[in-house]
Protein backbone atom coordinates (compact mmCIF):
# COMPACT_ATOMS: atom_id res chain seq x y z
CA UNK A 1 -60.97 -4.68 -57.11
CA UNK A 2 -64.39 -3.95 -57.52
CA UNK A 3 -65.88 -5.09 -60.81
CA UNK A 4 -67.33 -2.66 -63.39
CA UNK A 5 -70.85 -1.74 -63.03
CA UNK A 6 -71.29 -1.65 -66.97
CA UNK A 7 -69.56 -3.88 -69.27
CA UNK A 8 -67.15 -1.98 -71.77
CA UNK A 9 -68.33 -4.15 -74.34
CA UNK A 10 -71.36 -6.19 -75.54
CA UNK A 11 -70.87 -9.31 -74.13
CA UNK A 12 -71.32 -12.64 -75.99
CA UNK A 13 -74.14 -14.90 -76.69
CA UNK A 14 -74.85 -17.81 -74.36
CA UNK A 15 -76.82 -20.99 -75.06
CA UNK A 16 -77.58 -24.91 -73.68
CA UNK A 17 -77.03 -27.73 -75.25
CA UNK A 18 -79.99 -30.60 -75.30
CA UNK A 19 -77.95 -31.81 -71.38
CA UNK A 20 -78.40 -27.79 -69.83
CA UNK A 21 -74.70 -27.48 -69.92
CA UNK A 22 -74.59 -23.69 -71.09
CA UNK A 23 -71.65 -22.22 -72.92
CA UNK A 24 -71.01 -18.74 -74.48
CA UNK A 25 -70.46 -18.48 -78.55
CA UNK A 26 -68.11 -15.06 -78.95
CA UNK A 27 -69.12 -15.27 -82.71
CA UNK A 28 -72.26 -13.32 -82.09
CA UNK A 29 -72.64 -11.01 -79.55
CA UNK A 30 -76.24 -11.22 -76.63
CA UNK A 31 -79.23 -9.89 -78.02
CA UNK A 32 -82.19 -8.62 -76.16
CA UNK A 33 -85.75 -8.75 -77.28
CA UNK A 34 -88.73 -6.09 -77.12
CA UNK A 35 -92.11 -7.56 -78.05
CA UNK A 36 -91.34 -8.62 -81.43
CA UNK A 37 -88.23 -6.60 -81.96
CA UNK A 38 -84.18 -7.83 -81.40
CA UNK A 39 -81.61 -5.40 -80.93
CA UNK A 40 -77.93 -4.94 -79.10
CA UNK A 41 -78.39 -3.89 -75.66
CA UNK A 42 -77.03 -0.30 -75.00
CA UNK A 43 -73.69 -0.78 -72.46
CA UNK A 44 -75.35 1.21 -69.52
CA UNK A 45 -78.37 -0.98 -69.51
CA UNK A 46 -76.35 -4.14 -68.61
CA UNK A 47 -75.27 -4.99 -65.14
CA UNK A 48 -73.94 -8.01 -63.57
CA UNK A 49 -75.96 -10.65 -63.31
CA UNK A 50 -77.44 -10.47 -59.66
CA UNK A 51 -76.73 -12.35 -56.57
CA UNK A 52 -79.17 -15.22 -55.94
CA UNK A 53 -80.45 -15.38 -59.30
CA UNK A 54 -80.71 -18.54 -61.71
CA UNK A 55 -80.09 -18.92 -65.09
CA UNK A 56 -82.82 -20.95 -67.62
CA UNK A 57 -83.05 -23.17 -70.35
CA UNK A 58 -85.77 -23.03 -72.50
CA UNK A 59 -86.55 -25.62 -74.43
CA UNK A 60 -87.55 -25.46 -78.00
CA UNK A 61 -86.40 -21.97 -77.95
CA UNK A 62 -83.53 -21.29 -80.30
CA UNK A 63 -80.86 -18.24 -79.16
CA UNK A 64 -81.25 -15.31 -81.50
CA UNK A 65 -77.48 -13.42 -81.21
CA UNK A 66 -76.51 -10.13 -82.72
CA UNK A 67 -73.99 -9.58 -85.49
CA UNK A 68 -70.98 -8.09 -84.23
CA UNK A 69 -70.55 -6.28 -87.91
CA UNK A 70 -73.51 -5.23 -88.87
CA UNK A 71 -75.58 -5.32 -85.62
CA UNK A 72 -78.66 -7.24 -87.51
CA UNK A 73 -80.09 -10.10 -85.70
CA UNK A 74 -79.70 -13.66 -86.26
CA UNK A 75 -81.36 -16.84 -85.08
CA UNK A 76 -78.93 -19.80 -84.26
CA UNK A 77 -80.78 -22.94 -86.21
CA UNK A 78 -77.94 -25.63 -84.62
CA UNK A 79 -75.73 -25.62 -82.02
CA UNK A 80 -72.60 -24.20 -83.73
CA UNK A 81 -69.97 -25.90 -81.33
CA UNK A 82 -71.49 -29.47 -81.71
CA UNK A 83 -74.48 -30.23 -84.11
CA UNK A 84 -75.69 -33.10 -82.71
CA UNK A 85 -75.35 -31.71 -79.18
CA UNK A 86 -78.57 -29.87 -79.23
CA UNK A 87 -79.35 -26.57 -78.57
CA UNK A 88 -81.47 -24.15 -75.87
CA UNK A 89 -82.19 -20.78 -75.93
CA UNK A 90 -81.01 -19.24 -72.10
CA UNK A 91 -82.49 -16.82 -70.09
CA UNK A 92 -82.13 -15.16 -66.46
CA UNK A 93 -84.59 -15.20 -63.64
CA UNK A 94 -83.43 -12.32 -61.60
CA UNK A 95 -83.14 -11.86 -57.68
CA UNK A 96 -85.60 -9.41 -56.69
CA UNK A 97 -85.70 -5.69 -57.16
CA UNK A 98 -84.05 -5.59 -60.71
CA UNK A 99 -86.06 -5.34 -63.28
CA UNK A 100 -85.72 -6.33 -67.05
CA UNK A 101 -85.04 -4.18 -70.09
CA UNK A 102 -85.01 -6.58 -72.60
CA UNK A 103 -86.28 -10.18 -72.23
CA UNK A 104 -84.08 -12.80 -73.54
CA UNK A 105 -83.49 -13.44 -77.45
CA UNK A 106 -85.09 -16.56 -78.78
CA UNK A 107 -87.73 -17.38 -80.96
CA UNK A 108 -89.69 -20.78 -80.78
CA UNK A 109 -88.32 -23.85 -83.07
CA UNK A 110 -92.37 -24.58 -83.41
CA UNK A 111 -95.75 -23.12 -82.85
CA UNK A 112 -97.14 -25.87 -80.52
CA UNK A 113 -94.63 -26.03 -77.67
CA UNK A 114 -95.56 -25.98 -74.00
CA UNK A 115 -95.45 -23.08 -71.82
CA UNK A 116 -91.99 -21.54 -70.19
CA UNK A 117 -93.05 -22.29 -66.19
CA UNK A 118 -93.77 -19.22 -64.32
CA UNK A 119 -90.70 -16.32 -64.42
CA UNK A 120 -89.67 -13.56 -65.95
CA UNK A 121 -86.55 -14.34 -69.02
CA UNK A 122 -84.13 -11.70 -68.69
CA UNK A 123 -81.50 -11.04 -71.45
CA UNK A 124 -77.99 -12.20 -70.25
CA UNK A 125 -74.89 -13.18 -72.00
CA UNK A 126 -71.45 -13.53 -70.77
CA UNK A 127 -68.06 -11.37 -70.96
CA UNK A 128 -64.87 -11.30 -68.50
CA UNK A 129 -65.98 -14.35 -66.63
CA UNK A 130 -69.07 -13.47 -65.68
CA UNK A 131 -72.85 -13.26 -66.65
CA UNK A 132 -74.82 -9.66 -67.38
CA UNK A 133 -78.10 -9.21 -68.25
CA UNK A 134 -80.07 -6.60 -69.15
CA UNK A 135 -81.59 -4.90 -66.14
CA UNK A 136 -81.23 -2.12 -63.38
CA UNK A 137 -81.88 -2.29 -59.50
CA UNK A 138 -85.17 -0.89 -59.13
CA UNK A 139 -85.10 -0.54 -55.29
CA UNK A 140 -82.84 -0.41 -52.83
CA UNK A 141 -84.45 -2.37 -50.36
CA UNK A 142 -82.61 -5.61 -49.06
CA UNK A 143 -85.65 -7.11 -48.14
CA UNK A 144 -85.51 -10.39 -50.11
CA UNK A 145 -81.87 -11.00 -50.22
CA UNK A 146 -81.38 -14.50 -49.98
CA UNK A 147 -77.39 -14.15 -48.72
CA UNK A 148 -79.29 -12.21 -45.23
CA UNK A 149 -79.70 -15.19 -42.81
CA UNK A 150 -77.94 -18.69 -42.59
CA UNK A 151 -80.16 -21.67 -43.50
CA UNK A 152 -79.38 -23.56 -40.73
CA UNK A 153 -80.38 -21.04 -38.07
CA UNK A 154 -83.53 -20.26 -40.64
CA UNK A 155 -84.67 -23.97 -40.40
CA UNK A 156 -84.41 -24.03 -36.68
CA UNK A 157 -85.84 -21.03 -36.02
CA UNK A 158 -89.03 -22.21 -38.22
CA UNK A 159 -88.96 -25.18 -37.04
CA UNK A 160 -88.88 -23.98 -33.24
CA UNK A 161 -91.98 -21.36 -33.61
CA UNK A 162 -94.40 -23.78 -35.59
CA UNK A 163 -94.01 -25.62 -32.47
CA UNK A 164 -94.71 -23.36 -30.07
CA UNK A 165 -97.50 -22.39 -32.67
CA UNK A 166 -99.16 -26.01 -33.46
CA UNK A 167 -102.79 -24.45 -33.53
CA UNK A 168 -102.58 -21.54 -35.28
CA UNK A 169 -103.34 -22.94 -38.77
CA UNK A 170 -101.57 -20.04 -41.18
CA UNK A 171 -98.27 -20.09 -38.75
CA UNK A 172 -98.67 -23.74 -39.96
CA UNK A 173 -99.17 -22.66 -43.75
CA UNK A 174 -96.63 -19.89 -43.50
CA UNK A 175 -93.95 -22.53 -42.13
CA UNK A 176 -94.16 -24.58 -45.40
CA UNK A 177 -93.78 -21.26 -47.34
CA UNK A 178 -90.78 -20.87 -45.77
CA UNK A 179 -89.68 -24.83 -45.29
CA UNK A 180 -90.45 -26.09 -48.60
CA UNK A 181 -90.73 -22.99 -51.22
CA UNK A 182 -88.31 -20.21 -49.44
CA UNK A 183 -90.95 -18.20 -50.23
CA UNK A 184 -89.14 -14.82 -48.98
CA UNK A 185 -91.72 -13.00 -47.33
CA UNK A 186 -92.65 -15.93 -45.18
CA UNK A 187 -88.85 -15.60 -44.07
CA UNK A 188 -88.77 -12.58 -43.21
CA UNK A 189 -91.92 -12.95 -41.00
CA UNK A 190 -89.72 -15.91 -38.88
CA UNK A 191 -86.71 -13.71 -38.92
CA UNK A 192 -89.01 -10.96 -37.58
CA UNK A 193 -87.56 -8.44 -40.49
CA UNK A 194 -89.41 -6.46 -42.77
CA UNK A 195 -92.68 -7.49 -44.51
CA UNK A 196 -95.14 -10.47 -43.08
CA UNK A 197 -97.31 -12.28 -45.04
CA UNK A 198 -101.32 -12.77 -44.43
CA UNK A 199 -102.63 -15.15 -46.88
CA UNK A 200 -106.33 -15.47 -46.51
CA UNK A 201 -108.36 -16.69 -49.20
CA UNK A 202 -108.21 -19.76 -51.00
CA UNK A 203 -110.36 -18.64 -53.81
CA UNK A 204 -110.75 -16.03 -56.85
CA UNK A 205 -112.81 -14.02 -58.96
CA UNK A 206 -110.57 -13.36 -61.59
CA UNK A 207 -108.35 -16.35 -64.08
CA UNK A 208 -104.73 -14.87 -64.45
CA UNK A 209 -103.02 -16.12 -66.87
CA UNK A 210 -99.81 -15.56 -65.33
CA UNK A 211 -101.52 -16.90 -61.58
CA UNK A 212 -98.38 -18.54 -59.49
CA UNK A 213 -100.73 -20.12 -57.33
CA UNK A 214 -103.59 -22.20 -59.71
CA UNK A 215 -102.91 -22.93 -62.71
CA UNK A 216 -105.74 -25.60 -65.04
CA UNK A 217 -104.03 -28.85 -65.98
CA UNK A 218 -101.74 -29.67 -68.73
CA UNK A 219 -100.67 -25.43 -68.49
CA UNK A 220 -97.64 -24.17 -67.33
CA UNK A 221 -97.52 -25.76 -63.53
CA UNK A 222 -98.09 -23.45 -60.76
CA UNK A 223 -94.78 -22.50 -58.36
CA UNK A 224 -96.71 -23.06 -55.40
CA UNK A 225 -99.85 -24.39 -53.41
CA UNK A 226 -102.89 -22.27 -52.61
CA UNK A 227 -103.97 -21.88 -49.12
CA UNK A 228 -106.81 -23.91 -48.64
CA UNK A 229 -108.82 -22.33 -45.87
CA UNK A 230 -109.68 -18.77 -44.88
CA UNK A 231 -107.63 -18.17 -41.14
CA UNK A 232 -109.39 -16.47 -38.33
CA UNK A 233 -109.11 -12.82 -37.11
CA UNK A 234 -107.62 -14.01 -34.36
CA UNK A 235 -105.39 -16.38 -35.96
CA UNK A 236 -104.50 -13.53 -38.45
CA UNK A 237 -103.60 -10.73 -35.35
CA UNK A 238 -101.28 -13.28 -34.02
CA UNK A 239 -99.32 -13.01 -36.52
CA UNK A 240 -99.66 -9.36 -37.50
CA UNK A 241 -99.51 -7.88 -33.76
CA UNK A 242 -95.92 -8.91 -32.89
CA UNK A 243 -94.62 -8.55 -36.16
CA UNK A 244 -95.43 -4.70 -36.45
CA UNK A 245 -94.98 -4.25 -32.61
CA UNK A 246 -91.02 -5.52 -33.10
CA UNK A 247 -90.30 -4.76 -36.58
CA UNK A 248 -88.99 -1.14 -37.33
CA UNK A 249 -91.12 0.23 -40.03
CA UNK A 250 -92.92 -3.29 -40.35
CA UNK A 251 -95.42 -4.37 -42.84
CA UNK A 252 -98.07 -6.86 -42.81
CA UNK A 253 -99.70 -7.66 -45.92
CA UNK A 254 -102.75 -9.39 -46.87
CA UNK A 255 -103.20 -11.08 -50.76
CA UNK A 256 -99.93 -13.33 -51.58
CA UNK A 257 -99.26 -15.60 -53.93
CA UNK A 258 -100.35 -18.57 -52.22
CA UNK A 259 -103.78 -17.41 -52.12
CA UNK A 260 -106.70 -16.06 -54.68
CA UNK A 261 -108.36 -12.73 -54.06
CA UNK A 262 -107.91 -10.99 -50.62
CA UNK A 263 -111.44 -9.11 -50.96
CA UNK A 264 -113.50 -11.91 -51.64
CA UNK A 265 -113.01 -12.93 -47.57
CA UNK A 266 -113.36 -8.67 -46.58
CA UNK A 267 -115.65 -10.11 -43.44
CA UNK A 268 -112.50 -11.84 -42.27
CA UNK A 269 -109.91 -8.99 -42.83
CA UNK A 270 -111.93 -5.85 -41.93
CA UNK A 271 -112.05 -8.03 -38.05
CA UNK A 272 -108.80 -8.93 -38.26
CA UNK A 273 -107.68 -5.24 -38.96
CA UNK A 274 -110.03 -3.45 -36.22
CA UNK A 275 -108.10 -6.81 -34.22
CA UNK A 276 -104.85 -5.60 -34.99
CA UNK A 277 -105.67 -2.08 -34.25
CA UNK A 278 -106.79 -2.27 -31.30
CA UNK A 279 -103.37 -3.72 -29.74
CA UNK A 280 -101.12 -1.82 -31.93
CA UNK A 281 -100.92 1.37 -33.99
CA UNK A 282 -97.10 0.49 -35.15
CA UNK A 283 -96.33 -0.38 -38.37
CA UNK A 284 -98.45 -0.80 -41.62
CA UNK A 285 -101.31 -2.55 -43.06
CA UNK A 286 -101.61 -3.35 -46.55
CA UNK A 287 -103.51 -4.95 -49.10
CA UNK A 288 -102.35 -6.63 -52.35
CA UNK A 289 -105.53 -7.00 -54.37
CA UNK A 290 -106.70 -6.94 -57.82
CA UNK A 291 -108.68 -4.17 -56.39
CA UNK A 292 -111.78 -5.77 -57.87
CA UNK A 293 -114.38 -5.02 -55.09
CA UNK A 294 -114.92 -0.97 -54.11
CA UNK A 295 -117.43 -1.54 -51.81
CA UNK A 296 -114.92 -3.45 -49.92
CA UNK A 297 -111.69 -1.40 -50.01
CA UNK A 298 -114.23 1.18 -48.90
CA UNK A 299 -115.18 -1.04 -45.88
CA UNK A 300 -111.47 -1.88 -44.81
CA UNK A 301 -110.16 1.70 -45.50
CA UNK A 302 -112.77 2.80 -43.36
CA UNK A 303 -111.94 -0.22 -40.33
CA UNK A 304 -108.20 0.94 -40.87
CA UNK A 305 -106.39 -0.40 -43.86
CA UNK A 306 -103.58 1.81 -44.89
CA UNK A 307 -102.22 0.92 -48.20
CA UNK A 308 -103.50 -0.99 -51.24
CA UNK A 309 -101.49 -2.78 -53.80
CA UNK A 310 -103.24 -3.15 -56.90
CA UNK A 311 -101.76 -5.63 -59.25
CA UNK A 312 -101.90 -4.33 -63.12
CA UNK A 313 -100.82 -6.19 -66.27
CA UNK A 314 -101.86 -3.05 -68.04
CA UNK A 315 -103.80 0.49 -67.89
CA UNK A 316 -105.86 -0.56 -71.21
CA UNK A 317 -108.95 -2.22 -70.42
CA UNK A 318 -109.16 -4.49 -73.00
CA UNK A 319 -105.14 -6.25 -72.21
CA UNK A 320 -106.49 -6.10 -68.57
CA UNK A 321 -109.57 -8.08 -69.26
CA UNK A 322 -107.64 -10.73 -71.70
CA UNK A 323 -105.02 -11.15 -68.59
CA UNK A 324 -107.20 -11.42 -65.73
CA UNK A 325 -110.50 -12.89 -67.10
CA UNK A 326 -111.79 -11.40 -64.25
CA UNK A 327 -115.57 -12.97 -62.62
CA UNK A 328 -118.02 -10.04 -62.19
CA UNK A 329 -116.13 -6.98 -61.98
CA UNK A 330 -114.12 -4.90 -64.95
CA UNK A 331 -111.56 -2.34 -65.25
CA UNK A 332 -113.78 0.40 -64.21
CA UNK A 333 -113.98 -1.05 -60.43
CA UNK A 334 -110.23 -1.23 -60.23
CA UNK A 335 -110.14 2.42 -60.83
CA UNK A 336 -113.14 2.60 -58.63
CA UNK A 337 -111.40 1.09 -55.74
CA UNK A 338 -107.83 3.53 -56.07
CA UNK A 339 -110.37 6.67 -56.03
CA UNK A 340 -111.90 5.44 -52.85
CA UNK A 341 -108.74 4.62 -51.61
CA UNK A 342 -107.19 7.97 -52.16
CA UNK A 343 -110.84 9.71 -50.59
CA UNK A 344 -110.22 7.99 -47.89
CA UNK A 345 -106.48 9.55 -47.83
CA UNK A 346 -104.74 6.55 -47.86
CA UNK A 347 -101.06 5.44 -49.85
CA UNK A 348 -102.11 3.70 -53.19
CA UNK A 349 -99.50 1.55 -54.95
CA UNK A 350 -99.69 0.47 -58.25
CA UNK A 351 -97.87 -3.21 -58.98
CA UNK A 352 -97.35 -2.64 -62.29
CA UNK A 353 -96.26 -6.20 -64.22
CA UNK A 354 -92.84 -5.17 -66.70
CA UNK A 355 -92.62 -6.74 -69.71
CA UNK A 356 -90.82 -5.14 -72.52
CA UNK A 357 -92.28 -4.44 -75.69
CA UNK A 358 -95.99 -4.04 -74.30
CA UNK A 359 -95.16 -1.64 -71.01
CA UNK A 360 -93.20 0.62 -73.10
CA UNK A 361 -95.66 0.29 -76.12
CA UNK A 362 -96.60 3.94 -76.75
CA UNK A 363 -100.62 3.04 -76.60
CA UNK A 364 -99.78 1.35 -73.07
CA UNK A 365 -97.96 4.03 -72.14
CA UNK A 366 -100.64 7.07 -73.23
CA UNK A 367 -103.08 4.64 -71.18
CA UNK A 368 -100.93 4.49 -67.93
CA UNK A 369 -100.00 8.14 -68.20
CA UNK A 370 -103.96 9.15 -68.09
CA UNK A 371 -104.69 6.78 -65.08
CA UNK A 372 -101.62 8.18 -63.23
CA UNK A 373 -103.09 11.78 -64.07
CA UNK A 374 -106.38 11.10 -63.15
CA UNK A 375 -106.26 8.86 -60.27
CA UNK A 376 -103.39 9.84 -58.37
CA UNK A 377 -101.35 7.00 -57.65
CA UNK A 378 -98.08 7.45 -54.97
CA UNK A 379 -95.84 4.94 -55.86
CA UNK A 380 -95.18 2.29 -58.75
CA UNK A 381 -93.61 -1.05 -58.41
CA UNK A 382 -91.73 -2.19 -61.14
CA UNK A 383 -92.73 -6.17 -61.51
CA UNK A 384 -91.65 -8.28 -63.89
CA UNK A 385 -94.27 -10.30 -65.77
CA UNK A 386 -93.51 -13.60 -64.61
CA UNK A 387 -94.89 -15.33 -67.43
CA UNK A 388 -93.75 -17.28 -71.37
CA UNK A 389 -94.03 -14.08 -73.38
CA UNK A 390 -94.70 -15.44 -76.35
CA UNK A 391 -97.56 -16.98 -74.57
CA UNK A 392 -98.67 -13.62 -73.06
CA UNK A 393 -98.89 -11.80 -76.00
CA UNK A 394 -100.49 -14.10 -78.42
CA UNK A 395 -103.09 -14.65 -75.38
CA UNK A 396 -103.86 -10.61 -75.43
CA UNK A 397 -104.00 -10.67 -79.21
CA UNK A 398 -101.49 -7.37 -78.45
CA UNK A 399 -101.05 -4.84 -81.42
CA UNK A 400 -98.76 -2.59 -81.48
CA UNK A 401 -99.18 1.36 -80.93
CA UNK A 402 -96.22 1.61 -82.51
CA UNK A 403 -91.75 1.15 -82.23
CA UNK A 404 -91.39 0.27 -78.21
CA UNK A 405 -90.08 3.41 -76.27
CA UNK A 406 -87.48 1.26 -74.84
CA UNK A 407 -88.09 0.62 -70.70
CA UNK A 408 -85.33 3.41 -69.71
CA UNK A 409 -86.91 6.11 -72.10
CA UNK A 410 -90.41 4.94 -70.72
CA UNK A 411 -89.29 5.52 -67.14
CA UNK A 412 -87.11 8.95 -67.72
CA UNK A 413 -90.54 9.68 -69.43
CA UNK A 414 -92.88 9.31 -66.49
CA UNK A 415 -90.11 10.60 -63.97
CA UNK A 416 -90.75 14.15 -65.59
CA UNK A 417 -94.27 13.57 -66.10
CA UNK A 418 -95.19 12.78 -62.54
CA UNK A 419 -92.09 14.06 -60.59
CA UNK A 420 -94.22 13.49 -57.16
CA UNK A 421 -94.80 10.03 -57.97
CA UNK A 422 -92.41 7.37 -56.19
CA UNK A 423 -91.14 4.20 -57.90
CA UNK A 424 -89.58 1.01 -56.16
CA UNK A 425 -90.42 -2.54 -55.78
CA UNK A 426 -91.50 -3.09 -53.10
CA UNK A 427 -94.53 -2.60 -50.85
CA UNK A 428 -93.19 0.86 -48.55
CA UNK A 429 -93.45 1.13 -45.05
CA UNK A 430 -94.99 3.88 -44.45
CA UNK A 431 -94.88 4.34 -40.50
């Protein structure tokens, strides 16, 4: 029988003790968080908890659960099954293309604890054997599903092309990806499915907070290594070139997150593309950027680019400056670079970082609603922030526009707003 895609109930609290061994307390019932606000989730917002996921512990965190009677929240101080066992807040990091509506319930047990690594908390809690959280599938795309290939064959296959590939030094990069951090787009570029990677540059102009791939020490660590040299054109089209010949509505995308700033090596990519080009017209180029550098999206638009990618913690300049601490350009040259983009008549995606409580803030959302209106935009991936949220929002000193909208009234919201306006995940092919 196939299982129920919505609980008929709330389902039950779930917390660690001080070993990781998580249990569920049916005393209290999961509670979901929104910026600084706890509530019940509503039934239709919860879904199983998604194949190839993996479920947290947070240290220092203590659970926050909701009252079954009176649906007011309340913070668990001990762990109520065993007090000297310890206790963990829990959270989901979810396979991709679901994103959150509520992050997980906890509040810290002191101001001065260390950063959660690098991933998004879900909400989850646990009813009829099994684990929901707090999410939808945002796209349909089965482009990162871990259960596609067998390790084994995976492994060999790697194995066998880095081989028959020992000088070409980002096959070489792109084969620890894959090896040593199952970094799913690298897979899919040595299963010869979907989307290739093109990392390119090992530096940045901007200081993420939130940046997978450098992080300054004693911070949160970093989930991988950053390249550390800037590949050839040629090196580049060797990759690029079979994958879109092969691949049925392949992509191949420069700016990963192994990597700092795509545009800062535009010399490199605008040859690679004109490359790439000129042996194939198949399949589609894009760029995941921070969309910092117009005169350069101009430049590879014009040497045949055909989507950009800009990554976007938020529409209001001041959150985007806090987040990005960008080097030499602002908010202005992001919008800059979308306009140009759009001139140029080419597909403009938006990767729009989810967390809730400051995406569904009213203010953020009057802010995204004007760029949308005024610059166009085709499609919008829904991201989650991966990223402590505590930590992100006392780092943008965030205030509050007012009550969240709540992530499914935010998205309902700009579905009738911008009806033409696509929303997914992932980065669309788009030939």
């Amino acid at each position: 029988m196939t299982p129920s895609r919505h609980p008929d109930r709330t389902p039950s609290l779930v917390f660690a003790n001080a070993a990781g061994e998580i249990t569920d307390y049916p005393e209290l019932d999961m509670a979901g968080r929104s910026g600084g606000h706890f509530s019940r989730p509503n039934l239709e917002d919860l879904i199983p908890l998604p194949e190839g996921s993996d479920l947290f512990v947070m240290p220092g965190r203590n659970p926050v659960g909701i009252d079954p009677e009176t649906g007011e929240p309340l913070l668990v101080a001990e762990n109520p099954l065993d007090p000297h066992a310890g206790l963990q807040a829990v959270a989901a990091f979810m396979s991709p293309a679901h994103t959150a509506i509520h992050w997980a319930g906890f509040e810290k047990s002191k101001a001065d604890l260390p950063h959660l690594p690098l991933y998004a908390y879900t909400a989850v809690g646990w009813l009829d054997g099994r684990f929901w959280v707090s999410a939808f599938r945002s796209d349909p795309d089965q482009r990162q599903e871990m259960n596609r290939f067998q390790p084994e064959k995976l492994i060999h296959r790697t194995e066998q092309w880095l081989r028959q590939n020992e000088q070409n030094r980002l096959i070489q990069h792109l084969g620890k990806c894959c090896l040593t951090y199952r970094c799913p787009a690298a897979i899919n570029y040595f299963l010869r499915k979907f989307e290739a990677p093109l990392p390119t540059s090992p530096v940045c102009n901007a200081q993420c907070l939130g940046c997978i791939s450098l992080q300054p020490s004693g911070c949160c660590p970093s989930t991988q290594d950053r390249i550390n040299f800037v590949p050839t054109p040629k090196e580049i089209a060797e990759i690029a070139v079979p994958h879109l010949k092969t691949v049925k509505g392949g992509v191949a995308s420069f700016g990963q997150g192994c990597e700092g700033e795509p545009l800062l090596q535009a010399d490199t990519i605008e040859q690679a593309i004109l490359l790439i080009r000129k042996q194939t017209d198949k399949g589609t180029v894009n760029l995941n950027s921070n969309a910092s550098l117009p005169a350069a999206v101009d430049r590879l638009a014009h040497a045949g680019l055909d989507s950009l990618r800009v990554s976007m913690n938020s529409a209001q300049p001041v959150y985007h400056q806090r987040y990005y601490r960008p080097k030499g350009f602002t908010f202005d040259s992001v919008k800059q670079s979308i306009r140009i983009m759009k001139q140029h008549g080419r597909f403009v995606s938006l990767n729009y970082f989810i967390l809730p409580g400051f995406t569904d803030d009213p203010a953020e959302f009057a802010a995204l609603c004007e760029l949308i209106s005024e610059y166009s935009p085709d499609f919008l991936q829904l991201r989650n922030l991966n990223m402590d949220p505590d930590w992100y929002f006392d780092s943008l000193q965030f205030e509050e526009g007012g009550p969240p909208m709540g992530i499914r009234a935010w998205l309902r919201e700009l579905k009738k707003r911008f009806p033409r306006l696509r929303y997914g995940y992932f980065n669309p092919p788009l030939r």
